[in-house]
N, C-alpha and C. Protein backbone atom coordinates (compact mmCIF):
# COMPACT_ATOMS: atom_id res chain seq x y z
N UNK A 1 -47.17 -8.64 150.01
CA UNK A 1 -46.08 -7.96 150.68
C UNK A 1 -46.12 -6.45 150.44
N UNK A 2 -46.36 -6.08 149.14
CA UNK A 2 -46.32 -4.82 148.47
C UNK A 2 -47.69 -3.65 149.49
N UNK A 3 -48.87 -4.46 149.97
CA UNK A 3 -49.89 -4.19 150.40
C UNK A 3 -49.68 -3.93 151.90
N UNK A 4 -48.48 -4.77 152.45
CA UNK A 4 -48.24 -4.58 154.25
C UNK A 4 -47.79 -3.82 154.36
N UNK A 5 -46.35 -3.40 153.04
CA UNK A 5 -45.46 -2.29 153.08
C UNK A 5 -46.24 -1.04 152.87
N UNK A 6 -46.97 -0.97 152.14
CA UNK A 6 -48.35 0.38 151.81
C UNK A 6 -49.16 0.53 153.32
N UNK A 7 -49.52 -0.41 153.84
CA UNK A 7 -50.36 -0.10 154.98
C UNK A 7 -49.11 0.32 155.88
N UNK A 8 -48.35 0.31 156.18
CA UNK A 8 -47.25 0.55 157.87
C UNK A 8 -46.95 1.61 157.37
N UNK A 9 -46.49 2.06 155.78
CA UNK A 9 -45.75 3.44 155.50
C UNK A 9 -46.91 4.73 156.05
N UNK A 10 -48.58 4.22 155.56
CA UNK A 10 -49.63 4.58 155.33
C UNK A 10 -49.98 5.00 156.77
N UNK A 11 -49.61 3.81 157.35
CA UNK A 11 -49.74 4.23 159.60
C UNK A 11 -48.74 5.14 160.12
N UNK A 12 -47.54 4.44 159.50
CA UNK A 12 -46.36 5.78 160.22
C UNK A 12 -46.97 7.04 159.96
N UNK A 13 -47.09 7.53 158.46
CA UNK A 13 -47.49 9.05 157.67
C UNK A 13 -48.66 9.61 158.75
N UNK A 14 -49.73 8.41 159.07
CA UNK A 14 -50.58 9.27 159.77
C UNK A 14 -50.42 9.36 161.26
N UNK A 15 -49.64 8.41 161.65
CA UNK A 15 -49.66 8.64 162.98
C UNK A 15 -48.76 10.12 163.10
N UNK A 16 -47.62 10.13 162.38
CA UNK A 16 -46.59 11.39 162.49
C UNK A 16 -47.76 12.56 162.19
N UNK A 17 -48.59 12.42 161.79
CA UNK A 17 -49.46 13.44 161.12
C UNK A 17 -50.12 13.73 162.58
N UNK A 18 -50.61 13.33 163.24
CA UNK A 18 -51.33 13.01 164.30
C UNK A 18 -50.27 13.42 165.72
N UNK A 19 -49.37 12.77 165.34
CA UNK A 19 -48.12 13.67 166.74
C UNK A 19 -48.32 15.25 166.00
N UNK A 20 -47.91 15.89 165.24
CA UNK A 20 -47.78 17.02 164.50
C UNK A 20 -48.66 17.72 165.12
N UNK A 21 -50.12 17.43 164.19
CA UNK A 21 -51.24 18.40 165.19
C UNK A 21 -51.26 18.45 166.51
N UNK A 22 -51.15 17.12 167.32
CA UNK A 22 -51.06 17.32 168.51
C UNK A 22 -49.98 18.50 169.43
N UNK A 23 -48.65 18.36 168.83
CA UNK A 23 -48.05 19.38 169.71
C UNK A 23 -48.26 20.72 168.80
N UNK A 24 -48.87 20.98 167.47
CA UNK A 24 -48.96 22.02 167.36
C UNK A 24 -50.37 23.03 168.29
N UNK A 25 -51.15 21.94 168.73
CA UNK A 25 -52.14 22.53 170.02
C UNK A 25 -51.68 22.70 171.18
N UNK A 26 -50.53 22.33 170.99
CA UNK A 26 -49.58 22.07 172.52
C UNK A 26 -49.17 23.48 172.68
N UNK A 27 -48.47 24.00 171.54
CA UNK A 27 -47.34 25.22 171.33
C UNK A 27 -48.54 26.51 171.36
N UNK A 28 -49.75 26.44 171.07
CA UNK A 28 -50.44 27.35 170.70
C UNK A 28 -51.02 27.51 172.16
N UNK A 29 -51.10 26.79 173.10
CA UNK A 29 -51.80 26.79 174.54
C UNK A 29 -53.22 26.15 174.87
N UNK A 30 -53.49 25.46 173.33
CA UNK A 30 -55.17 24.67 173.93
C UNK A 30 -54.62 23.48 174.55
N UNK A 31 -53.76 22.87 174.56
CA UNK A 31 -53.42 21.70 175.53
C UNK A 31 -53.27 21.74 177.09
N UNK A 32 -53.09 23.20 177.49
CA UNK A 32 -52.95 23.47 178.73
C UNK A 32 -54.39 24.34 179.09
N UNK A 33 -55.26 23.54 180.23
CA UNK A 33 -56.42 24.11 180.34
C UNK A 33 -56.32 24.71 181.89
N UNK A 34 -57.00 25.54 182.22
CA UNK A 34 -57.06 25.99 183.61
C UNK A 34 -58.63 26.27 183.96
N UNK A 35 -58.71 26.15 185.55
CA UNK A 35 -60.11 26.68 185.55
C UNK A 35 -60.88 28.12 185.61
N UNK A 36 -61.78 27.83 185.71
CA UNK A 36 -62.46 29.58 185.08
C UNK A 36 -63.90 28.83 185.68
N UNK A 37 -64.63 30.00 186.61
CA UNK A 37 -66.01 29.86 187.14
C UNK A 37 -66.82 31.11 186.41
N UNK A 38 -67.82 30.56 186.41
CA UNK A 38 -69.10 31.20 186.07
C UNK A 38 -70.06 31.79 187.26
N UNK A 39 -69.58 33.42 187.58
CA UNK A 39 -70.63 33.29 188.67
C UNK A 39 -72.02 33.05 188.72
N UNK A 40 -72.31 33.73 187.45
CA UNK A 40 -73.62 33.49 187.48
C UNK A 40 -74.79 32.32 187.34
N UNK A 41 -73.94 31.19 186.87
CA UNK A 41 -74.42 30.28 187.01
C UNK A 41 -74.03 29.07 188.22
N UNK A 42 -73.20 29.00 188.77
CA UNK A 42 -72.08 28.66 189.67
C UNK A 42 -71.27 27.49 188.92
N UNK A 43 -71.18 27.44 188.14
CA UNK A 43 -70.49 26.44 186.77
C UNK A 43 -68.91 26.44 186.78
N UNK A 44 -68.35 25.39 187.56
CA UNK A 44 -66.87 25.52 187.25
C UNK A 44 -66.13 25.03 185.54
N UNK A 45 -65.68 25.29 184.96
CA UNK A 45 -65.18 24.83 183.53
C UNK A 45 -63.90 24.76 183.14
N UNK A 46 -63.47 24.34 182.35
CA UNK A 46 -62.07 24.54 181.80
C UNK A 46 -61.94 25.23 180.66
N UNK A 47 -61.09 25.87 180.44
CA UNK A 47 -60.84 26.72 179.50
C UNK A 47 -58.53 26.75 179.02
N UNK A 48 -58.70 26.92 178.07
CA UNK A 48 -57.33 27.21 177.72
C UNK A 48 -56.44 28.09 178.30
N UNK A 49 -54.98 27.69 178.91
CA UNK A 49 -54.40 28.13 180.16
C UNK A 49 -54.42 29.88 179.37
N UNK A 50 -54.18 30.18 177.82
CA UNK A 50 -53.98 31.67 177.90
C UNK A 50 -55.24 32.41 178.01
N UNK A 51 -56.41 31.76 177.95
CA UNK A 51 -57.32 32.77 177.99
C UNK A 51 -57.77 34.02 179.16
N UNK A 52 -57.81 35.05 178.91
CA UNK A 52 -57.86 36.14 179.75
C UNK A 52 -59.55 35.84 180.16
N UNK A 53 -59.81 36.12 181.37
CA UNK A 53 -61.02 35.72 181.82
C UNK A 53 -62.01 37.22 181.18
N UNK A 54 -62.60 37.18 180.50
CA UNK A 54 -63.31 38.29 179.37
C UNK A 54 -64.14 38.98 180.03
N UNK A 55 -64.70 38.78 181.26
CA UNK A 55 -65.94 39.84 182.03
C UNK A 55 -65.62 39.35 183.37
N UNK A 56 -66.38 40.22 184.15
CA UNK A 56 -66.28 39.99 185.59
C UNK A 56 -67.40 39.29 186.08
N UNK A 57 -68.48 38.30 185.50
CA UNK A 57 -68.87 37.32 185.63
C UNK A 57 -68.23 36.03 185.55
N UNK A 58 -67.24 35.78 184.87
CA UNK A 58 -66.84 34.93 184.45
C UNK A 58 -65.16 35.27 185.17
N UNK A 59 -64.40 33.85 185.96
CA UNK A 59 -63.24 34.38 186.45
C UNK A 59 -61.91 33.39 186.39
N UNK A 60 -60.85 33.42 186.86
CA UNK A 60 -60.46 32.22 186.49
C UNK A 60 -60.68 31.48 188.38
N UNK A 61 -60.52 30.85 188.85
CA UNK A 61 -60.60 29.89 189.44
C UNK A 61 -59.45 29.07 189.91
N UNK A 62 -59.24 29.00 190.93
CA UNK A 62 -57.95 28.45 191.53
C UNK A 62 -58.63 27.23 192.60
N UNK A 63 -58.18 26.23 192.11
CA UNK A 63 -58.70 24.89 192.29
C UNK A 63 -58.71 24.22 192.75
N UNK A 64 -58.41 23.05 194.23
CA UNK A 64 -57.57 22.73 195.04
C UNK A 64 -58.11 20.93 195.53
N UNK A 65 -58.06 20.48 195.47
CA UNK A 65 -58.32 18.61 196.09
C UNK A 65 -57.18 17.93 196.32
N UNK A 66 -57.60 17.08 197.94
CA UNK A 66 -56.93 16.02 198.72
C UNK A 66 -55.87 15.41 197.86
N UNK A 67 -54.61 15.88 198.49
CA UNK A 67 -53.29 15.19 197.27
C UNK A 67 -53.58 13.95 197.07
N UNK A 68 -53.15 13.70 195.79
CA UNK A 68 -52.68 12.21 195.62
C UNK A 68 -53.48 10.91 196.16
N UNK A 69 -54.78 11.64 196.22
CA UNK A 69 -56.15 10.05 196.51
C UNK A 69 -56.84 10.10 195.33
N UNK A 70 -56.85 10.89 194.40
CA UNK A 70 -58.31 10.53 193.08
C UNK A 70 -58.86 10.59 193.56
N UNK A 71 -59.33 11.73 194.53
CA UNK A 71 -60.86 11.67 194.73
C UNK A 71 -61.18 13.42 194.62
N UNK A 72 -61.45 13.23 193.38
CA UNK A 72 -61.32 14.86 192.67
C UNK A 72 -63.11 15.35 192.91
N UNK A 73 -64.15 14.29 193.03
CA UNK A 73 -65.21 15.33 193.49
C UNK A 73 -65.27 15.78 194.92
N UNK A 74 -64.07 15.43 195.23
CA UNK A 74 -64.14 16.46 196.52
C UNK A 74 -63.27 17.34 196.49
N UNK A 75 -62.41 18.20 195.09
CA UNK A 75 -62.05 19.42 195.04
C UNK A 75 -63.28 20.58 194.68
N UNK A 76 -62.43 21.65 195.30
CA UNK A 76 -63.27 23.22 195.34
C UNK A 76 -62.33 24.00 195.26
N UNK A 77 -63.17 24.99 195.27
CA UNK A 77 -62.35 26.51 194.71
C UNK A 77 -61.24 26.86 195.92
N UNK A 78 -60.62 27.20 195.99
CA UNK A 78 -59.76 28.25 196.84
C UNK A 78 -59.74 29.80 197.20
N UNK A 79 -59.63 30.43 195.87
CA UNK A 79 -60.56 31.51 195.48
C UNK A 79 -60.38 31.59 194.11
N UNK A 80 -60.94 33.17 193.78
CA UNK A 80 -61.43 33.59 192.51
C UNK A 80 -60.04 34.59 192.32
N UNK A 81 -60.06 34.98 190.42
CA UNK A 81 -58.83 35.91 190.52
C UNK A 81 -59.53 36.27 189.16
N UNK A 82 -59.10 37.35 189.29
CA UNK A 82 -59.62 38.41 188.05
C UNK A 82 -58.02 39.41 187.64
N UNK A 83 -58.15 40.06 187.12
CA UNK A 83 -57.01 40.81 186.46
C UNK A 83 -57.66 42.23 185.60
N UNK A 84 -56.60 43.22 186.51
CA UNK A 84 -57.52 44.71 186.05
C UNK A 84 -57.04 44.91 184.91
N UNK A 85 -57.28 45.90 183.98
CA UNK A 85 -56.91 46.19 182.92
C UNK A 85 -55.99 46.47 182.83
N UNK A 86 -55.13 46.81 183.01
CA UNK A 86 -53.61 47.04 182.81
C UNK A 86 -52.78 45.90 181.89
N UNK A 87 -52.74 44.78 183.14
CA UNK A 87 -52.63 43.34 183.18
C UNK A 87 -53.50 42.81 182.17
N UNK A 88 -54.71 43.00 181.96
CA UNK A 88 -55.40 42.51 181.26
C UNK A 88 -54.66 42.47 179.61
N UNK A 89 -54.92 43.58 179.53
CA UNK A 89 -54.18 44.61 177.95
C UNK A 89 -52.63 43.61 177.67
N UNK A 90 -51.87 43.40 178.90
CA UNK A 90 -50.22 42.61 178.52
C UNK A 90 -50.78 41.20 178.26
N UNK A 91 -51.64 40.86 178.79
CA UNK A 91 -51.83 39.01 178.56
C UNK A 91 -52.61 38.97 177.12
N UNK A 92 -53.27 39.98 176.93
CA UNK A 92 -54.34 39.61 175.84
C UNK A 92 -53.34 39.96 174.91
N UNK A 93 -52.25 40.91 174.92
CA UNK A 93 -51.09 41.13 173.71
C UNK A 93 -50.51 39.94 173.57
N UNK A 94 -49.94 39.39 174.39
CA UNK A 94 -49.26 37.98 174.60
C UNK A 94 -49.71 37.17 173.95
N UNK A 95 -51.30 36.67 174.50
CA UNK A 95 -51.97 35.73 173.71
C UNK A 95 -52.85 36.08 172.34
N UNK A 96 -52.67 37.11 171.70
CA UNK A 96 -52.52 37.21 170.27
C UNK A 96 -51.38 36.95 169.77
N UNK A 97 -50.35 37.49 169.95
CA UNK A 97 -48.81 37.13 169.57
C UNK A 97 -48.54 35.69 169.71
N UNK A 98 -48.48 35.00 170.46
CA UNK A 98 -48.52 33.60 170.96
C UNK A 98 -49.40 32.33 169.52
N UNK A 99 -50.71 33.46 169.92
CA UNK A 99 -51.45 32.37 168.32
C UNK A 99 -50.83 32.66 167.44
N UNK A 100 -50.38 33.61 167.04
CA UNK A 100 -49.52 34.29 165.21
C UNK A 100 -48.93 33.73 165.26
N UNK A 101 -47.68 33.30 166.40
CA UNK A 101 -46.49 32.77 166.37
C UNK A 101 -45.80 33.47 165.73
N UNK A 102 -45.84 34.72 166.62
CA UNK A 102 -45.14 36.07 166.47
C UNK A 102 -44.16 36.04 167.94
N UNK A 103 -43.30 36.60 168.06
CA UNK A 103 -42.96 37.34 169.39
C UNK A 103 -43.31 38.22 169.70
N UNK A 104 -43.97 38.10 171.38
CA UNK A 104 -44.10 39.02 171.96
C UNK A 104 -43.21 40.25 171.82
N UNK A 105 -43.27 41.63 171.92
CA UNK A 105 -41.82 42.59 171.88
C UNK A 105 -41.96 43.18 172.88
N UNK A 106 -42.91 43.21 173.57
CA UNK A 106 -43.18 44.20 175.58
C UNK A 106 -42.38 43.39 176.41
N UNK A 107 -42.43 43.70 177.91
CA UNK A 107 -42.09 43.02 178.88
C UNK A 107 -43.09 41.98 179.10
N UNK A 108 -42.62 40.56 179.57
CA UNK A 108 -43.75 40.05 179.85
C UNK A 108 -43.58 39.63 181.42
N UNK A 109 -44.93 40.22 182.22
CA UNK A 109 -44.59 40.35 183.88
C UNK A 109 -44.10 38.74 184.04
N UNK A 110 -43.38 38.57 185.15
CA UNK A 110 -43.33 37.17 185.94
C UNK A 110 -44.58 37.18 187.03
N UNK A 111 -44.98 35.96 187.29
CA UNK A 111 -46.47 36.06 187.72
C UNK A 111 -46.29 36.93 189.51
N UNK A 112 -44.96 36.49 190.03
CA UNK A 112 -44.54 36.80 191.01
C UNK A 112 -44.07 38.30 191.36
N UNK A 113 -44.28 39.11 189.70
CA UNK A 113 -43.75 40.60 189.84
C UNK A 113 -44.97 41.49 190.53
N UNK A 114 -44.49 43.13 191.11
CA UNK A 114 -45.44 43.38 191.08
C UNK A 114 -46.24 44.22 190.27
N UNK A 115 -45.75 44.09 189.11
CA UNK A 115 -46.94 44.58 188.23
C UNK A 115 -48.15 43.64 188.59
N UNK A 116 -47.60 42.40 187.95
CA UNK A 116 -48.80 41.13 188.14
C UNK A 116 -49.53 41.54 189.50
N UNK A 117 -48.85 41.41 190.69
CA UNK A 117 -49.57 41.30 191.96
C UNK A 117 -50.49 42.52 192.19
N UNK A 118 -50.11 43.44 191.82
CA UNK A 118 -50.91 44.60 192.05
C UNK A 118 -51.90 45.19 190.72
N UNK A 119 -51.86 44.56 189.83
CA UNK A 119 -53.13 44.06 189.01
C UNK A 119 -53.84 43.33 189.03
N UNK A 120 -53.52 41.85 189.79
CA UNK A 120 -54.42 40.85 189.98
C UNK A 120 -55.15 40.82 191.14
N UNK A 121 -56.65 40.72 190.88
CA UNK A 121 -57.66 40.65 192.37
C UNK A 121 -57.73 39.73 192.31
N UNK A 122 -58.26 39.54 193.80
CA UNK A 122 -58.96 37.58 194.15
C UNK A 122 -59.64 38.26 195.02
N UNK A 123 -60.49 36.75 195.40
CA UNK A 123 -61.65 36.95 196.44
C UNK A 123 -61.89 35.43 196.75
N UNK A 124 -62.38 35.27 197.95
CA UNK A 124 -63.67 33.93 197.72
C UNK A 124 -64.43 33.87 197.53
N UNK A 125 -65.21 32.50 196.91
CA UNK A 125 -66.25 32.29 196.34
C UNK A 125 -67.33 32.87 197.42
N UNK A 126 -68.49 33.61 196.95
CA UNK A 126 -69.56 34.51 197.27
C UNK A 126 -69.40 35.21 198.27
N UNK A 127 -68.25 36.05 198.16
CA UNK A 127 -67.80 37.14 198.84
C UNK A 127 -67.66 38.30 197.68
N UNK A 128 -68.25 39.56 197.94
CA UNK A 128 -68.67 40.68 196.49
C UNK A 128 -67.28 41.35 196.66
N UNK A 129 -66.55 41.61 197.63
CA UNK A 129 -65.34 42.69 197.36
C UNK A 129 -64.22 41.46 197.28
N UNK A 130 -63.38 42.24 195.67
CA UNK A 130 -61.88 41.79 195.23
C UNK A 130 -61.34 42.78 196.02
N UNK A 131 -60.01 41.73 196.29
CA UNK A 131 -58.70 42.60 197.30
C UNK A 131 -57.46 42.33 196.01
N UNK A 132 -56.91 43.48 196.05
CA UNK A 132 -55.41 43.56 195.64
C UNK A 132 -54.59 41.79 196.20
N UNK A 133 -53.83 41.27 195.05
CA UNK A 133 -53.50 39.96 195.33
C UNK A 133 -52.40 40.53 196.62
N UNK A 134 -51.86 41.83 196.20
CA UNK A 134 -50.51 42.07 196.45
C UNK A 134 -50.97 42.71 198.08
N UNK A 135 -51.77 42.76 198.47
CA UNK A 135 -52.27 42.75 199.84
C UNK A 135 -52.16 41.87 201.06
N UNK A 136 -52.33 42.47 202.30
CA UNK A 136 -52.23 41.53 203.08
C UNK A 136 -53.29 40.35 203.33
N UNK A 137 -54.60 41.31 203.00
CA UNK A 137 -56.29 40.04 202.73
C UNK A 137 -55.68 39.13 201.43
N UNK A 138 -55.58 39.91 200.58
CA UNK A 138 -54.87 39.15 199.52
C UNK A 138 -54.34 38.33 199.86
N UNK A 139 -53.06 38.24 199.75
CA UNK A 139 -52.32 36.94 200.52
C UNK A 139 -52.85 36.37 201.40
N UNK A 140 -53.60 36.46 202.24
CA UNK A 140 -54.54 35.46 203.34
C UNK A 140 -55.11 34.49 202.13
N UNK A 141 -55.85 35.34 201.46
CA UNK A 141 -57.21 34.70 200.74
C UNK A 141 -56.48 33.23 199.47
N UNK A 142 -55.09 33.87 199.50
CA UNK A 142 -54.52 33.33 198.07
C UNK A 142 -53.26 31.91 198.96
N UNK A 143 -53.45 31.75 200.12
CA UNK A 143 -52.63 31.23 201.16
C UNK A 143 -53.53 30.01 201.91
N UNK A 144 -54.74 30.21 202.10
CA UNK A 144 -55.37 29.74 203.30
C UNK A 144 -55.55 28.43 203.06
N UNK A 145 -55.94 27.86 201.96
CA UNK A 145 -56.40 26.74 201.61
C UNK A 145 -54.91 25.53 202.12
N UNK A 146 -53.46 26.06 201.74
CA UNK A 146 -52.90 24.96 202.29
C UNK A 146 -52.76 24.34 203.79
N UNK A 147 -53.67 25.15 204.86
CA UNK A 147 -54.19 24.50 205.61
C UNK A 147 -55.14 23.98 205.33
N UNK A 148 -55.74 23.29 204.72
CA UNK A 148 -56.87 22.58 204.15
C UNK A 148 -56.24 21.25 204.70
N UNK A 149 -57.30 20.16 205.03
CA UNK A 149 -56.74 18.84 204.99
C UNK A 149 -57.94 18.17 204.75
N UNK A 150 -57.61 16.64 203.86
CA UNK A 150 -58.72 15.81 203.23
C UNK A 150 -58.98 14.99 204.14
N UNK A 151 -60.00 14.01 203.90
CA UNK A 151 -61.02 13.52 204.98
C UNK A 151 -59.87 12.11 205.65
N UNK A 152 -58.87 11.93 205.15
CA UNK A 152 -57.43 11.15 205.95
C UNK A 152 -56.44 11.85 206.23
N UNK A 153 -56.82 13.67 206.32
CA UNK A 153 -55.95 14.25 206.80
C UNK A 153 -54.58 14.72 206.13
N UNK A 154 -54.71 14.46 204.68
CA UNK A 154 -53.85 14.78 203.38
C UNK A 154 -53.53 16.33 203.13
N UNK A 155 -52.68 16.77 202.52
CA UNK A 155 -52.87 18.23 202.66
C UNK A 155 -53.55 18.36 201.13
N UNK A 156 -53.71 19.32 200.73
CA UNK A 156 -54.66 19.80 199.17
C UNK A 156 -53.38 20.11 198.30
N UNK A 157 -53.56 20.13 197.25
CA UNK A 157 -52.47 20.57 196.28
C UNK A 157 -54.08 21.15 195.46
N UNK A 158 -53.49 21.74 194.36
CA UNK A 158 -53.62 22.62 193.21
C UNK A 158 -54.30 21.48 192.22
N UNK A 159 -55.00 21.78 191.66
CA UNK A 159 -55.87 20.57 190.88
C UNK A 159 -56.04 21.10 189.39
N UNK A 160 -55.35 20.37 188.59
CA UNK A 160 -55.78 21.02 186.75
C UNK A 160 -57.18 19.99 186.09
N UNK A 161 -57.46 20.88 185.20
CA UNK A 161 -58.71 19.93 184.71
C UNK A 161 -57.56 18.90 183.61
């Protein structure tokens, strides 16, 4: 009896141990992944939702497949989005502060402001000139895909890894 009571106390301790780490990867942002392409290799990947995309080879990726069928090898890109330095400099403050589990003390843009919009480029995939998001190509380029429809005529939603 003494031995069942040792093993369940022994499972609770680790399972609680095991929730613990888990949302402490949660709170820190590796639980939330987003995509990020590789131009140079044409390599789509996942990466952690705060990471700032680090060179202009490498971008984040906006992702898109046939709602609600599971049939995810037939998602693709929508386009590409990069972020000029400005923007760059507030997210990468953020996501140092964020790991410390410090507070941020700046403003932090709403993605919809236009600081954000008029720091963030996009483009499509193997097209060489970024447009201002906060543009009118911009908005085409960052818009177009929800006319997209899947091979039963589904519309596309937004796809996370």
């Amino acid at each position: 009896m003494k031995a069942v009571c040792a093993f369940v106390l022994a499972f609770v301790g680790v399972s609680l141990l095991v929730v613990a780490v888990m949302r402490a990867r949660q709170d820190r942002g590796e639980g939330v992944k987003v995509w990020f392409y590789d131009e140079r290799s044409g390599r789509l990947y996942a990466e952690a939702g705060d990471v700032v995309p680090p060179e202009k080879d490498r971008v984040r990726a906006v992702v898109v497949a046939p709602a609600a069928d599971g049939r995810q090898q037939e998602r693709k890109i929508a386009y590409l989005e990069m972020f000029g330095p400005p923007l760059k400099k507030v997210l990468e403050s953020i996501r140092v502060a964020h790991r410390a589990r410090t507070a941020y003390a700046g403003n932090i843009p709403a993605r919809n402001s236009l600081f954000f919009r008029t720091n963030a480029l996009v483009r499509r995939v193997g097209e060489t000139n970024w447009v201002m998001a906060d543009s009118a190509e911009g908005r085409k380029i960052m818009t177009e895909w929800r006319a997209w429809r899947g091979r039963d005529g589904q519309p596309w939603e937004v796809s996370v890894p």
